[in-house]
C-alpha atoms as a PDB file:
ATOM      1  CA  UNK A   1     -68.155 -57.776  47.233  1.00  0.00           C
ATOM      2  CA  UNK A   2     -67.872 -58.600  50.835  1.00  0.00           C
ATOM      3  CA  UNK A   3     -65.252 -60.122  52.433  1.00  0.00           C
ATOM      4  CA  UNK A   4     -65.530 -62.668  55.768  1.00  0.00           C
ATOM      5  CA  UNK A   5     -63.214 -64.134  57.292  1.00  0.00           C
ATOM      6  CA  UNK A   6     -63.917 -67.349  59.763  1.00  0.00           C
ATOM      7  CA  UNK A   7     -63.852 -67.238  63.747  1.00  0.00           C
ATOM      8  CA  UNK A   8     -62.162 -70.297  65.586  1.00  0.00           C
ATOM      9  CA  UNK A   9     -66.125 -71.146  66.042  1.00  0.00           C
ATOM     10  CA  UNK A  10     -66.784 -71.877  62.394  1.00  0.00           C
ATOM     11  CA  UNK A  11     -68.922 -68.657  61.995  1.00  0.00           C
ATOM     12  CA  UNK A  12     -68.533 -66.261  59.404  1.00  0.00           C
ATOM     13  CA  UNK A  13     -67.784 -62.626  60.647  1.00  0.00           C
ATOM     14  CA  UNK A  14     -66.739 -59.378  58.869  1.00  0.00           C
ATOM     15  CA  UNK A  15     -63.482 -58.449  57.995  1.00  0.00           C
ATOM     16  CA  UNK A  16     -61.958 -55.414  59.657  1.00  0.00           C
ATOM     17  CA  UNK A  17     -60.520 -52.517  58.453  1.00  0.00           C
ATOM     18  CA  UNK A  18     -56.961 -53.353  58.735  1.00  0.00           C
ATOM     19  CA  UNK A  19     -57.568 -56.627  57.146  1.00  0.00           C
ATOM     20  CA  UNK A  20     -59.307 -54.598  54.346  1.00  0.00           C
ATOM     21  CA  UNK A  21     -56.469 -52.822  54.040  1.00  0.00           C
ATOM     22  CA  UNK A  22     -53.901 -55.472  53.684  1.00  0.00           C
ATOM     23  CA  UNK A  23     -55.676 -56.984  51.162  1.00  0.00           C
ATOM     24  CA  UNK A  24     -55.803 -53.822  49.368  1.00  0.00           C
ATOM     25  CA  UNK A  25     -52.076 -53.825  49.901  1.00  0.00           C
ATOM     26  CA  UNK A  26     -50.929 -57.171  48.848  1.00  0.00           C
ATOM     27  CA  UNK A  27     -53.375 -57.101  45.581  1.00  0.00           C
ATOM     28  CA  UNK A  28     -51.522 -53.493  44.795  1.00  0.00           C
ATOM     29  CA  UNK A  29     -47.998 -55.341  45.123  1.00  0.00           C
ATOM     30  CA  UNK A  30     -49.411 -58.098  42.577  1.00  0.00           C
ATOM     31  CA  UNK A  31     -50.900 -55.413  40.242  1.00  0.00           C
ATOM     32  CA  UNK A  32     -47.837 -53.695  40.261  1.00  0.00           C
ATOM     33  CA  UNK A  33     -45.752 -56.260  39.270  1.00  0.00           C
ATOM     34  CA  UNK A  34     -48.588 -57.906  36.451  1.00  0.00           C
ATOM     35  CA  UNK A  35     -48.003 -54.377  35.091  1.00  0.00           C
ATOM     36  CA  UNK A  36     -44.419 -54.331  34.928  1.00  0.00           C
ATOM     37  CA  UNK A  37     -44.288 -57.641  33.379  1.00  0.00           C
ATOM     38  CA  UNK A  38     -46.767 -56.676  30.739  1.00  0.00           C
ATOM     39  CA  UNK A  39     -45.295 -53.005  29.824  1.00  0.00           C
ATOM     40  CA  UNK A  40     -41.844 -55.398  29.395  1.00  0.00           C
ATOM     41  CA  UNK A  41     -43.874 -57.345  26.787  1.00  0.00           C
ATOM     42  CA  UNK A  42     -45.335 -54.249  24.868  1.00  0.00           C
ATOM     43  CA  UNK A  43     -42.368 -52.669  24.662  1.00  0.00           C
ATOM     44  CA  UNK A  44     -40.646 -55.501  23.239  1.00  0.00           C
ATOM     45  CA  UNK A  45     -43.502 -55.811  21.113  1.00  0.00           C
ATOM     46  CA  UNK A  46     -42.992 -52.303  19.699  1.00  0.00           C
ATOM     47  CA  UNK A  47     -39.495 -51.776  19.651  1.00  0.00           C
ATOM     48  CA  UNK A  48     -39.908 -55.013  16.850  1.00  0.00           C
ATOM     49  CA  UNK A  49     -42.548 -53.293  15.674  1.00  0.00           C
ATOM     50  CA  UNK A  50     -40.154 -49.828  15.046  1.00  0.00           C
ATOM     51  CA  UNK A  51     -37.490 -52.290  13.557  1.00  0.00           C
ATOM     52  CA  UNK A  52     -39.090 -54.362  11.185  1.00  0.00           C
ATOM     53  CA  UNK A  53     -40.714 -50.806   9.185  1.00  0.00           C
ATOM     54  CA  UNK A  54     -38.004 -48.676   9.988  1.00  0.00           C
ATOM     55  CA  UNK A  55     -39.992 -46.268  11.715  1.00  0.00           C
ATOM     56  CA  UNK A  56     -38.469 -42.765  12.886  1.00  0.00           C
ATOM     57  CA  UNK A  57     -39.251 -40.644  16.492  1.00  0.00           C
ATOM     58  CA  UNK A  58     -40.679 -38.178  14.042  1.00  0.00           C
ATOM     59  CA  UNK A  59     -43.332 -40.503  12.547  1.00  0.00           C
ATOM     60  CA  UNK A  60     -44.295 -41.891  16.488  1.00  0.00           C
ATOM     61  CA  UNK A  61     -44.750 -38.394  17.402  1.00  0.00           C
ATOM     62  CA  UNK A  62     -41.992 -38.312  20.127  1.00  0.00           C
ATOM     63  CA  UNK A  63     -40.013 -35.910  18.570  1.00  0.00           C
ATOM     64  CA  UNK A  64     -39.681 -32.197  21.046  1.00  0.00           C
ATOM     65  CA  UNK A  65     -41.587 -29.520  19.917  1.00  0.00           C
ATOM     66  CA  UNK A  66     -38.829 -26.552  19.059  1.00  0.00           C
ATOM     67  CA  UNK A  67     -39.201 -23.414  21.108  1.00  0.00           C
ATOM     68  CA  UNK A  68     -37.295 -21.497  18.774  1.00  0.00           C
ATOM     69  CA  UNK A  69     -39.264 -18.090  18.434  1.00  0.00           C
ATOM     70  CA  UNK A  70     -40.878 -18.595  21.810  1.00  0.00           C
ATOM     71  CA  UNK A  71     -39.589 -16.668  24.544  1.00  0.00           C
ATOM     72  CA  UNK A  72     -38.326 -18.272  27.436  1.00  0.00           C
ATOM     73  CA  UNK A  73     -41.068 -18.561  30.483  1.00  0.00           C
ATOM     74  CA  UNK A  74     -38.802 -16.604  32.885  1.00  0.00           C
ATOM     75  CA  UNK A  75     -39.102 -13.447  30.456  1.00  0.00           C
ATOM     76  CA  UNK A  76     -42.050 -11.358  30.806  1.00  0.00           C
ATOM     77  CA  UNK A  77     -44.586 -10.629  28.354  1.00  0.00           C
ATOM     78  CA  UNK A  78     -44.452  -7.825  26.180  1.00  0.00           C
ATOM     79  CA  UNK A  79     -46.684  -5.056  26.399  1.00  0.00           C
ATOM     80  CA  UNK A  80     -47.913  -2.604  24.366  1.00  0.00           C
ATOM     81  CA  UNK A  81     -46.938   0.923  24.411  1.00  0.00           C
ATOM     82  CA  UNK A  82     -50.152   3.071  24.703  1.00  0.00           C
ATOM     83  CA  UNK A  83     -48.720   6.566  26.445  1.00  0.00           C
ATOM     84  CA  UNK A  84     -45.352   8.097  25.486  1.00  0.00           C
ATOM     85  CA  UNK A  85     -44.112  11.452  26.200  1.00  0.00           C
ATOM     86  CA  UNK A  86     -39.900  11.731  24.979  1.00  0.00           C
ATOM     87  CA  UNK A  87     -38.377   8.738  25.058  1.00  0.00           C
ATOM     88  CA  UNK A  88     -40.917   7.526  28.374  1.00  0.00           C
ATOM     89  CA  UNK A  89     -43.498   5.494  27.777  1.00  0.00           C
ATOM     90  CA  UNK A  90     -46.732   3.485  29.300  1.00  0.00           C
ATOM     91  CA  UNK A  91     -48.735   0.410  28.329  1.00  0.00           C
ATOM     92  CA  UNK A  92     -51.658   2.127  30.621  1.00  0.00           C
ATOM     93  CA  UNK A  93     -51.702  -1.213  31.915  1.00  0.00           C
ATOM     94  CA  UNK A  94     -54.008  -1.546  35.078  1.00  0.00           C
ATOM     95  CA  UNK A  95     -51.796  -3.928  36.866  1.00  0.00           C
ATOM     96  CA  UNK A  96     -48.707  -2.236  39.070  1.00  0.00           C
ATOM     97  CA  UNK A  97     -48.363   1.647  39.515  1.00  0.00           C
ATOM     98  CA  UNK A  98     -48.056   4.132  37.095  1.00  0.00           C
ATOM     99  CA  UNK A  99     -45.026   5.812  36.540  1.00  0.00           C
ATOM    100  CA  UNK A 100     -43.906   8.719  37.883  1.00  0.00           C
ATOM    101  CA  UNK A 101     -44.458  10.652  34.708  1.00  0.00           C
ATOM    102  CA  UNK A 102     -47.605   9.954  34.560  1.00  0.00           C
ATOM    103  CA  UNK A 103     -48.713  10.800  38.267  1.00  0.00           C
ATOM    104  CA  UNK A 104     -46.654  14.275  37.605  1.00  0.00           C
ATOM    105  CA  UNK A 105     -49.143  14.991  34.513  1.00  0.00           C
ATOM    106  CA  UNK A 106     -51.813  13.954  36.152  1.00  0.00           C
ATOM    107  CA  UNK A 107     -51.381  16.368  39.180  1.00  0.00           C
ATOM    108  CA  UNK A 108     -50.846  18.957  37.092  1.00  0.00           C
ATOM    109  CA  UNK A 109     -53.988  18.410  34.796  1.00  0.00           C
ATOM    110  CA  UNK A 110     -52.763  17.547  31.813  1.00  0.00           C
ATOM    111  CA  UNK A 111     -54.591  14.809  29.833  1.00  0.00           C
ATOM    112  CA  UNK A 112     -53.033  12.175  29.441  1.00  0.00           C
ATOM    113  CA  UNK A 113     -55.046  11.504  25.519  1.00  0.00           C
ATOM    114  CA  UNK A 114     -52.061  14.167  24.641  1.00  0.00           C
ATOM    115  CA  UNK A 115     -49.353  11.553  24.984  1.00  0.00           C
ATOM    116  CA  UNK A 116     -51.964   8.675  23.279  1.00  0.00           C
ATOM    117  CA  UNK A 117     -50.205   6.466  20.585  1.00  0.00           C
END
């Protein structure tokens, strides 16, 4: 679709950019409110709708999903303990350093398949 618009001459010439973009403008104004004026008619449409057979949040699917269980999303994830030596342990995790513990065995040679859980 092209769009012209007409010189004071009577010929037909291109419309610019900014013209272009008004219209674009002015048919997103109309859209916008031929939207709101529908959505008001659907949801009329359905709140008779969830009257007339009694129909519960539950049944549309709009009740929230409980979290209980879940931990929050601040709280980090547990890990598995896969080293202990006492009451110290290690997930042998390769992500962060390792504890001291474990550097000190290491440096002095000691496996660390000893303190394996």
């Amino acid at each position: 679709m092209t769009s012209t618009t007409t010189s004071s001459k009577g010929k037909k010439q291109m419309a610019t950019y900014a013209e272009l973009q008004e219209q674009i403008k002015k048919l997103q104004e109309e859209a916008e409110k031929v939207r709101a004026a529908e959505i008001e008619s659907v949801l009329a449409d359905v709140k008779d709708k969830i009257k007339q057979y009694g129909l519960t949040a539950e049944q549309l699917g709009l009740v929230a999903v409980s979290r209980k269980g879940k931990g929050s999303k601040g709280t980090a994830k547990e890990s598995t303990v896969m080293y202990k030596k006492g009451e110290l342990t290690w997930s042998g995790a390769a992500r962060g350093r390792k504890p001291a513990w474990v550097v000190e065995a290491q440096a002095a040679g000691e496996d660390l398949e000893q303190y394996r859980v």
